[in-house]
Protein backbone atom coordinates (compact mmCIF):
# COMPACT_ATOMS: atom_id res chain seq x y z
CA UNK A 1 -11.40 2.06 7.73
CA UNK A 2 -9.05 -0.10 9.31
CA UNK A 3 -6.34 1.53 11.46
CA UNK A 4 -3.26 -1.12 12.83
CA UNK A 5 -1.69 -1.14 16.43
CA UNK A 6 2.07 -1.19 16.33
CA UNK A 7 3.34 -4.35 16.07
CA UNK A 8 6.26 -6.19 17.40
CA UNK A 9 9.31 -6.20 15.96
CA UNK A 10 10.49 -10.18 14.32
CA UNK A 11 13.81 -11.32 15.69
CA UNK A 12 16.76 -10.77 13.26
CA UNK A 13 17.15 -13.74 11.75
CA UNK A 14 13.70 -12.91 9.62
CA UNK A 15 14.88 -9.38 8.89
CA UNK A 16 15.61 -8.84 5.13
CA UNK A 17 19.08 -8.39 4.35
CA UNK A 18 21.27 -7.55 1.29
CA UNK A 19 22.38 -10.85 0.49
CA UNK A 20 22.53 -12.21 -3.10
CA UNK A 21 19.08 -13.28 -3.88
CA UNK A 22 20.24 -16.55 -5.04
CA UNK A 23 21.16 -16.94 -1.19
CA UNK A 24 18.54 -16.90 -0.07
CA UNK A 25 15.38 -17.65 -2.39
CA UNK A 26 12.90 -16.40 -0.17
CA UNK A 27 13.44 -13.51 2.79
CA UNK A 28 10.74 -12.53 4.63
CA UNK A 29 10.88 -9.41 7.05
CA UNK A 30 7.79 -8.23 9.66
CA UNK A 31 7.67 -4.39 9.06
CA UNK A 32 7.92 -3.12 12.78
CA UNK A 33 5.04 -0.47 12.33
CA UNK A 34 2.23 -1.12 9.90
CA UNK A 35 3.56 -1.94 6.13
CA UNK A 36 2.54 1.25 4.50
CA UNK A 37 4.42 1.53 0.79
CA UNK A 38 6.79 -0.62 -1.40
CA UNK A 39 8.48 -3.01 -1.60
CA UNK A 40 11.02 -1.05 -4.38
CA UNK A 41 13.88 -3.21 -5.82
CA UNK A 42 16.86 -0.86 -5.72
CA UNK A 43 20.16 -2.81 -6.79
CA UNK A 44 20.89 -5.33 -4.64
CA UNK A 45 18.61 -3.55 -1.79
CA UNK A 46 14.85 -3.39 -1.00
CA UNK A 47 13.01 0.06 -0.13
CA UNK A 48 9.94 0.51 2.03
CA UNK A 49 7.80 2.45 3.84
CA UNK A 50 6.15 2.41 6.92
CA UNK A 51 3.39 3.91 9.17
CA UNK A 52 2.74 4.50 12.61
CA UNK A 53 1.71 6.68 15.82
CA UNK A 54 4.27 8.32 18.39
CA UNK A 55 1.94 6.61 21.76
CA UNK A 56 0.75 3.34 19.59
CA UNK A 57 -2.02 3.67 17.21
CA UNK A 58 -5.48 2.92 18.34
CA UNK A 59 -8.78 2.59 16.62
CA UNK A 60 -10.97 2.94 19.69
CA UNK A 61 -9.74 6.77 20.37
CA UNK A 62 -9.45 7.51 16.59
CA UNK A 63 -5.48 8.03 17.17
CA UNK A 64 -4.02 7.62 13.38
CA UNK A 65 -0.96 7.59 12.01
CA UNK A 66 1.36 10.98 12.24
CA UNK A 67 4.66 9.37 11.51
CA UNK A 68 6.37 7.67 8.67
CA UNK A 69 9.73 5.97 7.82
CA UNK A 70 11.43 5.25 5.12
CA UNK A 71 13.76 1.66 5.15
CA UNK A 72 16.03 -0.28 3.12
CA UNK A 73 17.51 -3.30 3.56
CA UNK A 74 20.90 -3.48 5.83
CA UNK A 75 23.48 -5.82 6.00
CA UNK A 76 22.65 -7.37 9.34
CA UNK A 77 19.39 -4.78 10.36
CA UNK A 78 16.92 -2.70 8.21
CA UNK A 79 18.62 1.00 7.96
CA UNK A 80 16.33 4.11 8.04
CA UNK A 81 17.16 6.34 5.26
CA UNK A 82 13.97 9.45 5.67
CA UNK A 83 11.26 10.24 7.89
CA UNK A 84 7.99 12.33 8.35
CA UNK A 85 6.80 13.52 11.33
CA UNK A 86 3.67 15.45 12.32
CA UNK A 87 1.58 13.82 9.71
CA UNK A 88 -2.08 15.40 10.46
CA UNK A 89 -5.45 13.74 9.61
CA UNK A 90 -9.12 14.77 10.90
CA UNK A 91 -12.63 14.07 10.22
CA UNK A 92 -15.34 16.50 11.13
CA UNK A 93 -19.16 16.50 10.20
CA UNK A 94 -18.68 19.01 7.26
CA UNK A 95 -14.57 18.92 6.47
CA UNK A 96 -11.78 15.98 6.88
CA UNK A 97 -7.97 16.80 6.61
CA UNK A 98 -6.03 14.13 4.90
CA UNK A 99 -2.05 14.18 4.68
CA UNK A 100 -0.10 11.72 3.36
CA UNK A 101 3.59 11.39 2.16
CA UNK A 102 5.06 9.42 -1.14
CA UNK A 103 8.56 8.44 -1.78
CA UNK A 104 11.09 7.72 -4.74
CA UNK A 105 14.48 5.83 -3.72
CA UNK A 106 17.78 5.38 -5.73
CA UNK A 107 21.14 3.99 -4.54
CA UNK A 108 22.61 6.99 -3.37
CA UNK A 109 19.47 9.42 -2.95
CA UNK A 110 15.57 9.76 -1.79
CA UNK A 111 12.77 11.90 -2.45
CA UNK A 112 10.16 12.74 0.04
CA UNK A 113 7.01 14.43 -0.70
CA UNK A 114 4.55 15.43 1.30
CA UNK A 115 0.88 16.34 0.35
CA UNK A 116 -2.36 17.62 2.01
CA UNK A 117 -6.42 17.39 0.99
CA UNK A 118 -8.49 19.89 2.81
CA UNK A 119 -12.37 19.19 2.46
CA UNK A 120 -15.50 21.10 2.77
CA UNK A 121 -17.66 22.49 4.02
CA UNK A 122 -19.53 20.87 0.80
CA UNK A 123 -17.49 20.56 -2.71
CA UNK A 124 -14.83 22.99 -1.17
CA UNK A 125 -11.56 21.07 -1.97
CA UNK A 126 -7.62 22.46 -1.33
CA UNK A 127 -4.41 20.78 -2.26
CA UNK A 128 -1.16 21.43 -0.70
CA UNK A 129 2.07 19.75 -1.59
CA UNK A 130 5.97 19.83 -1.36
CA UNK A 131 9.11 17.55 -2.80
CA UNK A 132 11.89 17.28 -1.45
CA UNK A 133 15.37 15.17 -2.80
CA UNK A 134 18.28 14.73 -0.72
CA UNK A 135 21.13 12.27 -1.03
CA UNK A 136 21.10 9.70 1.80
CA UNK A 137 21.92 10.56 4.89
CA UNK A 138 22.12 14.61 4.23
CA UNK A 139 19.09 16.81 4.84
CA UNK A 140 16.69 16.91 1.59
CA UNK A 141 16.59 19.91 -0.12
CA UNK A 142 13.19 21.81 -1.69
CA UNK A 143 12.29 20.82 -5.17
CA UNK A 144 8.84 22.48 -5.53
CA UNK A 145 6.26 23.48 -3.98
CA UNK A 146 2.51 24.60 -4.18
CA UNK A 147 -0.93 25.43 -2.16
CA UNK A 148 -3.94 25.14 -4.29
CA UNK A 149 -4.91 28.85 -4.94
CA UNK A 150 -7.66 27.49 -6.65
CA UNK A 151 -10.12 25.18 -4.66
CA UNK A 152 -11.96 22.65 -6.53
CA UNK A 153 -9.15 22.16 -9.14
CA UNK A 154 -8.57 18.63 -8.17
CA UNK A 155 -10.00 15.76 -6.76
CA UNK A 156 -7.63 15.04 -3.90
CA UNK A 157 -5.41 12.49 -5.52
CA UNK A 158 -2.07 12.84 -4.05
CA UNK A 159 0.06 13.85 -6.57
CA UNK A 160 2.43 11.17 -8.85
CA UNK A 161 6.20 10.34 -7.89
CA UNK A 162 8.87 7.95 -9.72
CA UNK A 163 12.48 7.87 -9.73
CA UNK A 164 15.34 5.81 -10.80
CA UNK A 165 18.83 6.16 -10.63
CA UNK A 166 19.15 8.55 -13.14
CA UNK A 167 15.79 10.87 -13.24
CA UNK A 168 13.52 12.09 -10.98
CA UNK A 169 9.68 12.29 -12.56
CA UNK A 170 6.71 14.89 -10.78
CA UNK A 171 4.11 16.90 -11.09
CA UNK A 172 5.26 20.09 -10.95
CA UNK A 173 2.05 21.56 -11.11
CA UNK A 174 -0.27 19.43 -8.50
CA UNK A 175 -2.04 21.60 -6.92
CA UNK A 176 -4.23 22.64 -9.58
CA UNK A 177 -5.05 21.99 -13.55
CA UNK A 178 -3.17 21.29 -16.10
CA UNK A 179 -0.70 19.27 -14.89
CA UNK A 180 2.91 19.83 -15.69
CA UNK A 181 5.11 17.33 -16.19
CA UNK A 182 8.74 17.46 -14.59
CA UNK A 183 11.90 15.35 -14.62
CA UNK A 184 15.16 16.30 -13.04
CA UNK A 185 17.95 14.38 -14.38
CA UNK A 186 19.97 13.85 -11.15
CA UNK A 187 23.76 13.93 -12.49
CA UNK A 188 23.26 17.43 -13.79
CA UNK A 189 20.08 18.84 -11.49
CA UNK A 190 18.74 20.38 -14.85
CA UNK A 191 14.93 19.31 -15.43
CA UNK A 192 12.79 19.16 -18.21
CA UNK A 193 9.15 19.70 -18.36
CA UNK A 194 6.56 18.88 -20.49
CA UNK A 195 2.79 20.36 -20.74
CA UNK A 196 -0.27 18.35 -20.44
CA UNK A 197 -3.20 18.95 -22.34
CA UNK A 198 -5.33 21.70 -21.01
CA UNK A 199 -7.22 20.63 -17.86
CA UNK A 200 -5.84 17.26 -17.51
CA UNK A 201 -4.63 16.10 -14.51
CA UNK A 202 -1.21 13.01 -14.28
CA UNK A 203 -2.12 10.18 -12.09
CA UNK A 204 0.77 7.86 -12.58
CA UNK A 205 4.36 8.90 -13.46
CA UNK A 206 6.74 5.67 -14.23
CA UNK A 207 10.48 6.28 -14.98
CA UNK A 208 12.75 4.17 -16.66
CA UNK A 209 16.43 5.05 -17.66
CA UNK A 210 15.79 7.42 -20.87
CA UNK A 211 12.03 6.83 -20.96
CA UNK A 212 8.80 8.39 -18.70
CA UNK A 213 5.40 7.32 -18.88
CA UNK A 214 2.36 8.94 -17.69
CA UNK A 215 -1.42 7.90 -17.13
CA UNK A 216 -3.48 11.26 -17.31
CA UNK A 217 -6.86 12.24 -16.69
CA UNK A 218 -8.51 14.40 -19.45
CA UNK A 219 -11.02 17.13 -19.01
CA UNK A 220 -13.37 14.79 -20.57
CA UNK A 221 -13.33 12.46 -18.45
CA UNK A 222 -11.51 9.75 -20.50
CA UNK A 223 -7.78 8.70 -19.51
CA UNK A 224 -4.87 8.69 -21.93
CA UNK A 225 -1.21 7.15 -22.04
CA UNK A 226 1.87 8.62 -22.77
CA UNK A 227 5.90 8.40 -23.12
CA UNK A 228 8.17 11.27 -23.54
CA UNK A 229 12.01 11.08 -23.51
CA UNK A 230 13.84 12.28 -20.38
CA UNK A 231 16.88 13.71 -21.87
CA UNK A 232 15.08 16.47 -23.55
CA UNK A 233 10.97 15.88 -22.43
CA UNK A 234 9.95 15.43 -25.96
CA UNK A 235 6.69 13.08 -26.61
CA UNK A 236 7.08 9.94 -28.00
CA UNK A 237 3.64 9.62 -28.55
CA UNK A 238 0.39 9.55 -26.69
CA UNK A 239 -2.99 7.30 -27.35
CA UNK A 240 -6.16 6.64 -25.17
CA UNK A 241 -7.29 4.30 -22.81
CA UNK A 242 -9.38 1.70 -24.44
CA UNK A 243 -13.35 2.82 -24.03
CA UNK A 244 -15.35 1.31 -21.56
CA UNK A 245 -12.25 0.14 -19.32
CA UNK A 246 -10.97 1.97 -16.39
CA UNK A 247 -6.84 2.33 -16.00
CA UNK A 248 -5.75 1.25 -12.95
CA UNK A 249 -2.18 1.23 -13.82
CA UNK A 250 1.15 1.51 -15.86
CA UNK A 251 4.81 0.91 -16.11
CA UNK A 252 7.44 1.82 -18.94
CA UNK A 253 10.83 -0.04 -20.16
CA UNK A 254 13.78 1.95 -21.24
CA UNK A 255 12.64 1.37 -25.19
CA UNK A 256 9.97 3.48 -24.29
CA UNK A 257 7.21 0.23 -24.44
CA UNK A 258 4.02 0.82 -22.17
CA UNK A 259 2.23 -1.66 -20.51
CA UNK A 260 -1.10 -0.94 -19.00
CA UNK A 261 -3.71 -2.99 -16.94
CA UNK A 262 -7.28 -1.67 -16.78
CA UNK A 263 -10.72 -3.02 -15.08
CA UNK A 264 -13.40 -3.79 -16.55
CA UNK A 265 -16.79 -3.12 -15.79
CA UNK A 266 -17.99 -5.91 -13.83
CA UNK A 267 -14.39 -4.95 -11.44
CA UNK A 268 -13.72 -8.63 -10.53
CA UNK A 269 -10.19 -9.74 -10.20
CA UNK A 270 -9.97 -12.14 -13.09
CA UNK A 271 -11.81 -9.11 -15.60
CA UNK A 272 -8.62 -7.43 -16.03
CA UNK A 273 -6.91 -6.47 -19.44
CA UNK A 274 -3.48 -5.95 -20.15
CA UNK A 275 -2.30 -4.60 -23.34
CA UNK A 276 1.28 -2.55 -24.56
CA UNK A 277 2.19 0.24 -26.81
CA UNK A 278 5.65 1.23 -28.06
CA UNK A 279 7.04 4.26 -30.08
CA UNK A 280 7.34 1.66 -33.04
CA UNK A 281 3.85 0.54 -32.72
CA UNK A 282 1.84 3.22 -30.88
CA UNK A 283 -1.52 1.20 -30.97
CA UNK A 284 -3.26 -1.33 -28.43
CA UNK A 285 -1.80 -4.96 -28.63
CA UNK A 286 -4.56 -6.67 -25.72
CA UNK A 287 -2.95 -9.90 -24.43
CA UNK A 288 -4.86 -13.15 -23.70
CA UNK A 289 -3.78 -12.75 -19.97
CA UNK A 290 -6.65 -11.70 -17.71
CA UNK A 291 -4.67 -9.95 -14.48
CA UNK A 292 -6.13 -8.74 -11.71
CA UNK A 293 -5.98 -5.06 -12.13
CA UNK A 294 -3.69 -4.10 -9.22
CA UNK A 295 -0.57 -3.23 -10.36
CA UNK A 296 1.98 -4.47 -13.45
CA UNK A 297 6.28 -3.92 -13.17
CA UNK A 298 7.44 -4.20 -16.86
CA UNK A 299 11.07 -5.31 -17.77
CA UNK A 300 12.68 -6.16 -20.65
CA UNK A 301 9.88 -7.17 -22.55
CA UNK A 302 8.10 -9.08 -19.92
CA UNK A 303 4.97 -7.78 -17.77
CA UNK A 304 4.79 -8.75 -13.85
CA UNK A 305 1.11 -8.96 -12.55
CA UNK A 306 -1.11 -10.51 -10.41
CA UNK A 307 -3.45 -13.16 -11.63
CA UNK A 308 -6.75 -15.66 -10.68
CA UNK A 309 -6.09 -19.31 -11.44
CA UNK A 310 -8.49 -22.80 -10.65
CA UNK A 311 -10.47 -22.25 -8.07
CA UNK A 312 -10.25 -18.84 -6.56
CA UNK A 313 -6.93 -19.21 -6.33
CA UNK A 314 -4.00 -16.46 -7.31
CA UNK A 315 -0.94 -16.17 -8.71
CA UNK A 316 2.30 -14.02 -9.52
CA UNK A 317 3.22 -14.13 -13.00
CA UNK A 318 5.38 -12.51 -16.05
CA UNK A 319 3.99 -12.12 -19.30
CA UNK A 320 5.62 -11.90 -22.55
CA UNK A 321 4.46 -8.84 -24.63
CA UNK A 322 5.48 -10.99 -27.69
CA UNK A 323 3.87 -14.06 -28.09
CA UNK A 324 2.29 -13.75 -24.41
CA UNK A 325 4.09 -16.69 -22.95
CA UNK A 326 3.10 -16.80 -19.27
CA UNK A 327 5.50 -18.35 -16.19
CA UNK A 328 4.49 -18.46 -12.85
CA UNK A 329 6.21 -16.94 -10.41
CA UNK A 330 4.64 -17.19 -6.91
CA UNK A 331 1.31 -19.72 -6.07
CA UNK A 332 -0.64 -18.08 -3.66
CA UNK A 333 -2.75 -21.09 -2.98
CA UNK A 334 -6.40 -21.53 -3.69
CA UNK A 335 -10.04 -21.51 -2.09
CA UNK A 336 -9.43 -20.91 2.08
CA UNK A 337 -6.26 -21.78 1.71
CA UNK A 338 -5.20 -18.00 -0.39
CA UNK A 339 -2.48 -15.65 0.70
CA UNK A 340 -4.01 -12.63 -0.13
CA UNK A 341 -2.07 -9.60 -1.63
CA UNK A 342 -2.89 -6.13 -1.35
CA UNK A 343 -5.34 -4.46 -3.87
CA UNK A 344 -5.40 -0.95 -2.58
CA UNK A 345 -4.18 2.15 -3.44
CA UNK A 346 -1.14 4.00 -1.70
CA UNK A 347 -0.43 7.72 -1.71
CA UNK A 348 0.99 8.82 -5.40
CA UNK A 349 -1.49 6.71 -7.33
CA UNK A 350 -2.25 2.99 -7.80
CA UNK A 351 0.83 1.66 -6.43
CA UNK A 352 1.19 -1.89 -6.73
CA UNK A 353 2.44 -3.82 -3.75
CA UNK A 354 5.05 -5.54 -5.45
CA UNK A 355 8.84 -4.69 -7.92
CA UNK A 356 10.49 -6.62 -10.31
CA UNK A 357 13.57 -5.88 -11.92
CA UNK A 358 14.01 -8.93 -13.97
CA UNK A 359 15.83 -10.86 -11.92
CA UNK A 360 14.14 -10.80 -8.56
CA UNK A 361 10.33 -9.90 -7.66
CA UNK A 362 9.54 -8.49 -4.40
CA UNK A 363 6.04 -7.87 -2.93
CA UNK A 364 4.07 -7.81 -0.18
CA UNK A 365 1.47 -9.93 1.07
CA UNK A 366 -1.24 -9.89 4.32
CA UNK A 367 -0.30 -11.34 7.28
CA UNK A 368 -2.40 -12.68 10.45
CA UNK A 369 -2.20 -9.03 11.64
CA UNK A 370 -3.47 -7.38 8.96
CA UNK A 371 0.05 -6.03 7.79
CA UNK A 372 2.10 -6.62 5.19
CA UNK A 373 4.71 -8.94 5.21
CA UNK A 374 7.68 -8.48 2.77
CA UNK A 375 8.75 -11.50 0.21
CA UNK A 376 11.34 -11.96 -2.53
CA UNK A 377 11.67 -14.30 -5.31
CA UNK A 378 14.74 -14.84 -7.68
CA UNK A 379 12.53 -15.45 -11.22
CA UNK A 380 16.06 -17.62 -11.90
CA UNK A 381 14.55 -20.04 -9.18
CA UNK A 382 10.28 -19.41 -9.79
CA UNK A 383 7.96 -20.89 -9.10
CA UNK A 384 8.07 -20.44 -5.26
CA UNK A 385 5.52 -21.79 -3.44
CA UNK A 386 4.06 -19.93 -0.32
CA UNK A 387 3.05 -21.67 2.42
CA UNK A 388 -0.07 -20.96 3.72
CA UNK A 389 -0.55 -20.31 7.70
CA UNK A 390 -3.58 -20.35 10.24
CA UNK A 391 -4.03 -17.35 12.19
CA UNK A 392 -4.86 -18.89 15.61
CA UNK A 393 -6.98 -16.77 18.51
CA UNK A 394 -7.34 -17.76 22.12
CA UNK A 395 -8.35 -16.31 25.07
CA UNK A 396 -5.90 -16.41 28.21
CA UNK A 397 -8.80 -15.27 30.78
CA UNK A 398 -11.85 -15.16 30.81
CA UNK A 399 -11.93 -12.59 33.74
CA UNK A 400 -12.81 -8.90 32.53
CA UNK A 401 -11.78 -6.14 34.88
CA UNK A 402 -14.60 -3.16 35.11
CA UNK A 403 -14.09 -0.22 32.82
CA UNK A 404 -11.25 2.41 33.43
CA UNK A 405 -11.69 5.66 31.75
CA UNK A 406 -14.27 4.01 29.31
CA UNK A 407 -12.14 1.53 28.38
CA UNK A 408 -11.95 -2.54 28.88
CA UNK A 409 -8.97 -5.40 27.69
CA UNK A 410 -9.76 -8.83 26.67
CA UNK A 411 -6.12 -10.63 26.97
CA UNK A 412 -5.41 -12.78 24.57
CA UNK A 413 -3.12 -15.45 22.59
CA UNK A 414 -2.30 -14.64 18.82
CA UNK A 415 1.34 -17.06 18.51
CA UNK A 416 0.59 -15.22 14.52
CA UNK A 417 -0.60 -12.23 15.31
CA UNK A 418 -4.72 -11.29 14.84
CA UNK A 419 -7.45 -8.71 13.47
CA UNK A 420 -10.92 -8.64 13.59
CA UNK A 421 -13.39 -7.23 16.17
CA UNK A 422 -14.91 -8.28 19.77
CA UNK A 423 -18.04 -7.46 22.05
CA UNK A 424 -18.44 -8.38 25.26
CA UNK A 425 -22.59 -8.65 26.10
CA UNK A 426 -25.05 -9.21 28.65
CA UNK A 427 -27.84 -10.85 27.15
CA UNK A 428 -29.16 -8.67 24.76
CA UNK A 429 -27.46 -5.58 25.90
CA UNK A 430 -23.88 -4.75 24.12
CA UNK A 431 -21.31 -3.53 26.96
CA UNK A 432 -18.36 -3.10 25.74
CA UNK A 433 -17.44 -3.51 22.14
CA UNK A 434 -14.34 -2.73 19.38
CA UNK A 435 -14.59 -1.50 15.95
CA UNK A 436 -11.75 -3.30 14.75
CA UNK A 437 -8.07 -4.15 15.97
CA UNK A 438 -4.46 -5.06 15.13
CA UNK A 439 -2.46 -7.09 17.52
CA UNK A 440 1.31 -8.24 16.57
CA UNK A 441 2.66 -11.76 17.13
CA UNK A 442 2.68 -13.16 21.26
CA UNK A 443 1.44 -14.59 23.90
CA UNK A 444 0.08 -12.47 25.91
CA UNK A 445 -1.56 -9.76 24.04
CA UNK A 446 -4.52 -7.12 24.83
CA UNK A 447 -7.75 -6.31 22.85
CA UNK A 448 -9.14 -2.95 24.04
CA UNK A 449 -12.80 -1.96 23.73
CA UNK A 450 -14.83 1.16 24.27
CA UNK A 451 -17.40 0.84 27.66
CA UNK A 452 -20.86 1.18 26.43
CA UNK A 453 -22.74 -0.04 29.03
CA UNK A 454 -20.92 -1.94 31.21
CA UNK A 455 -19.97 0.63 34.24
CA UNK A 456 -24.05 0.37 34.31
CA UNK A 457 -23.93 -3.55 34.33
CA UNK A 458 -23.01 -4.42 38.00
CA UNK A 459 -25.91 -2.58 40.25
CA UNK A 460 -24.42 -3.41 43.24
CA UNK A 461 -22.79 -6.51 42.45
CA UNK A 462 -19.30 -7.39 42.09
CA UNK A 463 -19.37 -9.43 39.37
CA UNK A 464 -21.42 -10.29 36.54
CA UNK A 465 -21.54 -13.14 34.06
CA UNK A 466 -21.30 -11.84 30.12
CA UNK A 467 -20.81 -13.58 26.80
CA UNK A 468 -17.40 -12.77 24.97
CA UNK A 469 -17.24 -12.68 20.88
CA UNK A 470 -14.44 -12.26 19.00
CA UNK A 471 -14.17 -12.47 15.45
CA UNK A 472 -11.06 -12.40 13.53
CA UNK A 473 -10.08 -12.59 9.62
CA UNK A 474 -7.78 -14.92 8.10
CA UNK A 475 -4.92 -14.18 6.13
CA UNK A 476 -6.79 -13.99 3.05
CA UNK A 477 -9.11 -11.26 4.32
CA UNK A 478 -12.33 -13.90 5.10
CA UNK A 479 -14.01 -14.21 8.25
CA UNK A 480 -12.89 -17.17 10.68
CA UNK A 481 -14.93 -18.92 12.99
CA UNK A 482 -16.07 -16.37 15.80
CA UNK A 483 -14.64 -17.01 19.05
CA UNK A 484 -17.93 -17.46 21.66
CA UNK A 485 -17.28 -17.72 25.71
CA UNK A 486 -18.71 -17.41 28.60
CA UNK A 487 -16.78 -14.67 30.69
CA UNK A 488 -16.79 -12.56 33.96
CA UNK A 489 -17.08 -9.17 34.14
CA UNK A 490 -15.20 -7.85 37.59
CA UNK A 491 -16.10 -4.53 39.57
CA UNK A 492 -12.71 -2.97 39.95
């Protein structure tokens, strides 16, 4: 598992402002801890989340992230609108602790919830969660909450959270099985719910104006789709996932029109399979578009995705559900040469890393330091090209001091910012070595490692020549050339 350092903050002529998107075609902001949720399109503002540790996070002493905050867009700065504090996660031979914290955003309110996975000792599994909506910049108020009174219920999914500017859309019952289906309509705080078939389980909420969809897990084993109204939480209708594909995940127009991208078997990137249902026409139409199955943002009548083009290259695109007329939105670049996107799943389900609200797309994409920088793109203006950049590592000394409490700093140059992991040896004998690090843009940055053996390593001498490796990723995720030199390790 890769954990990320706290990273620099950019100067403020990068940070992401309110402006008209047509002002500025693409913004680009450097989250300031590591890029944990988002980017959500909210009016002419963008929400996200992120991550980070109170002393600086760091992978050699297991120290993980406790803290989280919750930004939008400002007009000169980004403004924090929530936070989470005391975040707790552990790892034990026989039990780990897990806690992580979701969010829904409007223009005037936010919703915060917080959920907890207790494992072991063996299948022993216990769910805790609790929701909170507030409007911003007033304390958030309790919405529901539960503690699994019934281990083993679940499987330790955190549990599902949308909103828009008119509904709210939860689980109210996540903690255990069946689900429950909630939404709040926020002008009148009166909610609706809506039972799930018996031991099913809701893994994707999407809410959209008068219309929720759902992606649910069924006792059997197979997944199903659904839309229900939110004015009253009647069903619309409901039809399974297509055998022998796995959902991965959904979004839902105000007409009540699903769209849903699912993996197939083989799980490669261009194996994907979009298709859409509507209340009209409540059976699979599969389009000729092969996504990567990551994430899809559906408005008025056209699906957002990721996709594979030429030669291992990827793109942004919108679909149309009729007809399936494709335009690109973003190049990624091919080969080497690929900005890669995130494929992994944040806390309330599959999350793609990326909005769209039919005029603008934002999403996020990985930077030199493993993070997540964040992008826009007015569709008026697409396709918008992105510019792929090196991630260049140097060494400013090759002079190692001796170990101090176990632990040793290779200082370094990373003008981009770097990841990856280093070892400093003595022939064949490791001394010092990291599992993997983050380090933020500059010019004189630190890589610390753990001492293995090198307090041993000087019998009597002062110094002692060792070999220095570093080995760093590239923005696309792909090993670069290791970093070999001859260094000097220095008694203290």
């Amino acid at each position: 598992m890769r954990f990320a350092a706290i990273v620099t903050a950019v100067a403020a002529g990068l940070a992401l402002t309110a402006l008209p998107a047509e002002a500025r075609r693409v913004a680009v902001t450097q989250p300031a801890w590591q890029f944990a949720q988002g980017p959500t399109l909210v009016g002419d503002r963008i929400a996200w989340a992120e991550e980070g540790c109170r002393r600086g996070c760091d992978p050699t002493t297991d120290r993980l992230p406790d803290r989280l905050r919750l930004y939008r867009t400002g007009a000169r700065r980004p403004e924090r609108i929530a936070r989470a504090d005391g975040l707790r996660t552990s790892f034990g031979e026989e039990s780990s602790s897990t806690e992580s914290v979701s969010y829904g955003v409007s223009a005037n309110r936010v919703a915060l919830q917080r959920s907890r996975v207790d494992r072991g000792p063996g299948a022993l599994l216990r769910e805790s969660s609790a929701l909170g909506l507030g409007f911003l910049g007033s304390p958030r108020s309790p919405v529901v909450a539960c503690d699994g009174a019934e281990p083993g219920q679940t499987e330790g999914e955190s549990a599902p959270l949308d909103m828009d500017d008119a509904s709210l859309a939860y689980d109210e019952a996540s903690c255990g099985r069946p689900s429950r289906l909630a939404i709040r309509d926020l002008a009148s705080d009166t909610t609706r719910f809506a039972a799930q078939p018996v031991g099913s389980r809701l893994v994707v909420v999407r809410v959209s104006g008068p219309a929720v969809g759902v992606l649910r897990r069924l006792a059997s084993g197979g997944h199903e789709t659904a839309v229900y109204r939110a004015a009253t939480g009647a069903q619309l209708f409901s039809v399974p996932v297509p055998a022998g594909l796995t959902p991965e995940d959904i979004d839902v127009q105000d007409d009540g029109t699903l769209a849903l991208v699912s993996r197939a078997p083989e799980g490669e990137c261009d194996d994907g399979v979009l298709s859409w249902y509507s209340p009209a026409e409540p059976t699979e139409h599969r389009l000729a578009t092969r996504p990567c199955a990551n994430g899809v943002r559906l408005v008025g009548g056209r699906a957002v995705l990721f996709a594979e083009v030429g030669d291992e290259g990827q793109e942004l695109s919108s679909v149309a559900l009729t007809g399936g007329e494709t335009r690109t939105l973003v190049r990624l670049g091919e080969g080497r040469r690929r900005v890669d996107h995130p494929a992994f799943r944040a806390p309330g389900g599959p999350v793609p890393f990326f909005d769209y609200d039919g005029r603008r797309v934002a999403y996020a994409l990985r930077d030199c330091s493993d993070n997540q920088g964040l992008h826009v793109t007015d569709t008026e203006s697409a396709p918008e090209e992105v510019r792929y950049v090196g991630c260049p590592l140097r060494l400013r000394s090759r002079r190692v001091a001796g170990p101090r409490r176990r632990r040793l700093s290779l200082a370094v140059r990373c003008p981009r910012g770097c990841s990856g992991t280093a070892t400093i040896r003595r022939g064949h004998v490791r001394l010092a070595y990291t599992g993997y690090f983050t380090l933020g843009p500059g010019r004189r940055q630190r890589v610390r490692l753990i001492d293995e053996a090198a307090s041993r390593a000087f019998r009597g001498r002062r110094a002692v020549g060792v070999r220095i490796a570093i080995r760093s990723v590239d923005r696309s995720g792909r090993d670069q050339r290791p970093l070999i030199r001859r260094g000097l390790l220095l008694r203290r």
